[in-house]
Protein backbone atom coordinates (compact mmCIF):
# COMPACT_ATOMS: atom_id res chain seq x y z
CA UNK A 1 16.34 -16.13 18.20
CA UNK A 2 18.01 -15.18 14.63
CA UNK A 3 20.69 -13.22 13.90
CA UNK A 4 19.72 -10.56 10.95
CA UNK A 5 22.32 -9.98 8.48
CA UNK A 6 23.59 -6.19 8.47
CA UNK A 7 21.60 -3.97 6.07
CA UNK A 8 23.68 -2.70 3.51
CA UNK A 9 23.85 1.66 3.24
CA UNK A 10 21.89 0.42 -0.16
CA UNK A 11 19.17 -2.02 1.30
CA UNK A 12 18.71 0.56 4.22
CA UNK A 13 18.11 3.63 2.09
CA UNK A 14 15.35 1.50 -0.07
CA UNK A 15 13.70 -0.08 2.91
CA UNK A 16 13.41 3.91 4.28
CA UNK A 17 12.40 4.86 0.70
CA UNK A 18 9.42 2.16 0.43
CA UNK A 19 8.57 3.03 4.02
CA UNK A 20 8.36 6.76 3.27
CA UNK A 21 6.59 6.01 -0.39
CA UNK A 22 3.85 4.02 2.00
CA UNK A 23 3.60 6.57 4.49
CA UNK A 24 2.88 9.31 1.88
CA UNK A 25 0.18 7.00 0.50
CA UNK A 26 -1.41 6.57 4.33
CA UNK A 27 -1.58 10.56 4.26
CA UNK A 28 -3.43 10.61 0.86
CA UNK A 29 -5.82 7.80 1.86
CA UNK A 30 -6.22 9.06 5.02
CA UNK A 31 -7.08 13.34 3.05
CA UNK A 32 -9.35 11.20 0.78
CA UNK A 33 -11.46 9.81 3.52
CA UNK A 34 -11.49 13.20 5.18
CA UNK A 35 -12.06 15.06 2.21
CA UNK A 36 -15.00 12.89 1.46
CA UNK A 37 -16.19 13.29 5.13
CA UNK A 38 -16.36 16.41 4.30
CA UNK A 39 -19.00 16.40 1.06
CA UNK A 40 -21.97 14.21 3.34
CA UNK A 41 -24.14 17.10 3.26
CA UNK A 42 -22.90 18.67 0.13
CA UNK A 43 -23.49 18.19 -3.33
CA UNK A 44 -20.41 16.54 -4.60
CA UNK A 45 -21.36 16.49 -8.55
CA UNK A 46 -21.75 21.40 -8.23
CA UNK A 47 -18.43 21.20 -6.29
CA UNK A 48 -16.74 19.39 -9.45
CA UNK A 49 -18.13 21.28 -11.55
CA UNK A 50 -17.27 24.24 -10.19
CA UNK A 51 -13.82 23.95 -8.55
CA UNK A 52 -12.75 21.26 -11.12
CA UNK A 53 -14.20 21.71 -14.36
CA UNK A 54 -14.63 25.19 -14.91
CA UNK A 55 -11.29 26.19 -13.65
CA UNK A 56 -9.21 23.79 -15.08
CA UNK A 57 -11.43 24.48 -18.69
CA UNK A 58 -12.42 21.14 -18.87
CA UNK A 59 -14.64 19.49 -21.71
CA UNK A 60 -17.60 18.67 -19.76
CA UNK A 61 -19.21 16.94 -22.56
CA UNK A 62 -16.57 14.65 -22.43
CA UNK A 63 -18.24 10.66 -21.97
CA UNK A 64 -16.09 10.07 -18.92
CA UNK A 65 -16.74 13.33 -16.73
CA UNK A 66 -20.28 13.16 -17.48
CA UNK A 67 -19.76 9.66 -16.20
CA UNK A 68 -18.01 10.31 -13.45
CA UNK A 69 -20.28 13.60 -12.63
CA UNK A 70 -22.90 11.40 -12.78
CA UNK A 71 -21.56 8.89 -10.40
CA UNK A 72 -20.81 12.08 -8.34
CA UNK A 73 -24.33 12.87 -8.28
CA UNK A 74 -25.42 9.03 -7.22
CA UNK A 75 -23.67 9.10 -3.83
CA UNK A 76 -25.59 8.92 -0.91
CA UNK A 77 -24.19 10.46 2.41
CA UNK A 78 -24.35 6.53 3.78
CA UNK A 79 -21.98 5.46 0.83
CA UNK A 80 -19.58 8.41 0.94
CA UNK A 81 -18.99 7.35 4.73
CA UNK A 82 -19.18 4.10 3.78
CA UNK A 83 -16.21 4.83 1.49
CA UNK A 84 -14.72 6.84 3.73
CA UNK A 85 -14.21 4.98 6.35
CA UNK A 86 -12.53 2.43 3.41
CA UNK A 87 -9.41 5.30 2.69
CA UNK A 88 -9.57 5.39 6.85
CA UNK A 89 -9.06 1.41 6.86
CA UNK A 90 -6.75 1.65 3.72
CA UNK A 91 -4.80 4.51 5.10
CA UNK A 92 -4.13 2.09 8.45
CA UNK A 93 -2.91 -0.69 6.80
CA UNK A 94 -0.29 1.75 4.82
CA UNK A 95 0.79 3.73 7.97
CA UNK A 96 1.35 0.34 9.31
CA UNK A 97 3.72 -1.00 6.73
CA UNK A 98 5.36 2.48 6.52
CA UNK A 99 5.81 2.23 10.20
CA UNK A 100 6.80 -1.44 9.83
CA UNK A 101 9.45 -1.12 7.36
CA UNK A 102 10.60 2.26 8.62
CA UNK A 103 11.70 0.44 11.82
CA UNK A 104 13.28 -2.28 9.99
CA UNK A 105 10.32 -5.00 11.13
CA UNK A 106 10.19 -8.37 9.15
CA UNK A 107 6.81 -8.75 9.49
CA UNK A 108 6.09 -5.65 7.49
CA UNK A 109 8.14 -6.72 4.98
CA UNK A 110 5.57 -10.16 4.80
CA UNK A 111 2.70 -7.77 4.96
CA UNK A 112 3.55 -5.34 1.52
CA UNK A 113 4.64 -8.52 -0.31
CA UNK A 114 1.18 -9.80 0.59
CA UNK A 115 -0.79 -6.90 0.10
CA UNK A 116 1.01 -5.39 -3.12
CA UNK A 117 1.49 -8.46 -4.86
CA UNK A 118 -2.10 -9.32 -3.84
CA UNK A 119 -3.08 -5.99 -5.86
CA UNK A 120 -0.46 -6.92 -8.98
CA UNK A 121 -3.38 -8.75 -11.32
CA UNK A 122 -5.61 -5.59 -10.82
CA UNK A 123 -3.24 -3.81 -11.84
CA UNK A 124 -2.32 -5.89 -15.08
CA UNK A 125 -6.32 -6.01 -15.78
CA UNK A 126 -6.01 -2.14 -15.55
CA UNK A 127 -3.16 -2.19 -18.30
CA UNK A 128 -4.91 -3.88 -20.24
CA UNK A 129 -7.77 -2.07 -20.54
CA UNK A 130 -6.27 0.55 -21.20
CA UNK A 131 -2.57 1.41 -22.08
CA UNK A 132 -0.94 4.31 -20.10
CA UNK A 133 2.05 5.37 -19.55
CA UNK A 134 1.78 6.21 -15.61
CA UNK A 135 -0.02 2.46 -15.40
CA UNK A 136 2.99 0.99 -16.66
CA UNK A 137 5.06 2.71 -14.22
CA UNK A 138 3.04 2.08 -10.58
CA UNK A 139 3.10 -1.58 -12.12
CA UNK A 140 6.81 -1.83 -12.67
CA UNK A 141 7.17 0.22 -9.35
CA UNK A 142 5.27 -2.15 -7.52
CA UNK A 143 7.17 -5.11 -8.90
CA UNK A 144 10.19 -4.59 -8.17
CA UNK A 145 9.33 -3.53 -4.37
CA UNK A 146 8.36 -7.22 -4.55
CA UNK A 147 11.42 -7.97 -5.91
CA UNK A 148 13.58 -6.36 -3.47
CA UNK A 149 11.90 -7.50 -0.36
CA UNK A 150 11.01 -10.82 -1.50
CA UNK A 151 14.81 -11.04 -2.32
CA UNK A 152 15.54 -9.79 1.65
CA UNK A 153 13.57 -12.17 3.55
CA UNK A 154 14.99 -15.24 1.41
CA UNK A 155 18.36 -13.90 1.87
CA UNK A 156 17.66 -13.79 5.82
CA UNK A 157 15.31 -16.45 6.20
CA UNK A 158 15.57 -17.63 10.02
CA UNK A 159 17.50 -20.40 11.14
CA UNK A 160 16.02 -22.06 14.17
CA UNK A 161 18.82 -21.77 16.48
CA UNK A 162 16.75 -23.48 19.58
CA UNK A 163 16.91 -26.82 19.85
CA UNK A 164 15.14 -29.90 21.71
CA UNK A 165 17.99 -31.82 23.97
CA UNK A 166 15.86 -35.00 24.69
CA UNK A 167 18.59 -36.24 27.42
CA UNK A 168 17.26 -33.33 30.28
CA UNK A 169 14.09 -32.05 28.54
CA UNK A 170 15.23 -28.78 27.90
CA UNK A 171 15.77 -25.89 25.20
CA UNK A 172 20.01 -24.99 24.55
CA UNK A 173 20.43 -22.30 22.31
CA UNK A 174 22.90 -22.11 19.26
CA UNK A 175 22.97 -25.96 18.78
CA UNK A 176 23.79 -27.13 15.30
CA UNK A 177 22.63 -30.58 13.85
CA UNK A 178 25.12 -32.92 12.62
């Protein structure tokens, strides 16, 4: 057993903050895969157009939504559940951290430094594809997250406290080595 140092008012309102940010993220995954659920026996590329295109007066000449309507147009109803039940999988691993790190659990704090800094050189490739402002920021945003829980769990790294006494083969607690 380990003895946690005391969150800070600071540290404890940004661990709630990420946890909240990761929750909200679990609810739009989770909309996305029902959303999507939803367009199986619709046509996906006339619903664009018409809730999308024509009221927002978009170019639809444009090369990228005549990419993208096209892509619409492509989807099977076995790859929209297919890629539904993705946001579904993806929503569950963000309601988990959210959960995680809402009640103050190390292991969620292992699991989003895995997972977002896993995501990190996607993100760079992204950037550098193409330069955008709101890019830039989900990339800075993301990094120092890292930062701030990566800084947390070497700041509170465990100590093993137990102990092997070889004179009566047994475990004593709170033990320190010489």
């Amino acid at each position: 057993m380990y003895h946690r140092q005391h969150l800070t008012r600071w540290d404890d309102w940004i661990l709630r903050g990420i946890a909240v940010y990761h929750l909200l993220k679990a609810g739009f995954f989770f909309a996305l895969g029902v959303g999507l659920l939803h367009f199986v026996h619709y046509d996906l590329a006339q619903f664009i157009k018409d809730y999308l295109i024509e009221p927002f007066k978009l170019e639809p000449h444009t090369r990228f939504l005549q990419w993208f309507l096209e892509c619409a147009s492509n989807l099977t109803p076995h790859r929209l559940r297919l890629i539904s039940c993705l946001f579904f999988f993806y929503s569950l691993i963000f309601a988990a951290e959210g959960v995680g790190l809402y009640l103050r659990k190390r292991w969620a704090e292992y699991m989003v430094v895995i997972v977002v800094s896993s995501l990190l050189p996607f993100e760079i490739y992204e950037i550098c594809l193409e330069l955008a402002w709101w890019k830039i920021v989900i990339f800075c945003g993301n990094s120092l997250i890292i930062a701030f829980l990566v800084r947390r769990l070497v700041l509170e790294e465990p100590k093993s406290e137990l102990l092997f006494d070889n004179s009566n083969s047994t475990l004593r607690a709170g033990d320190q080595r010489g």
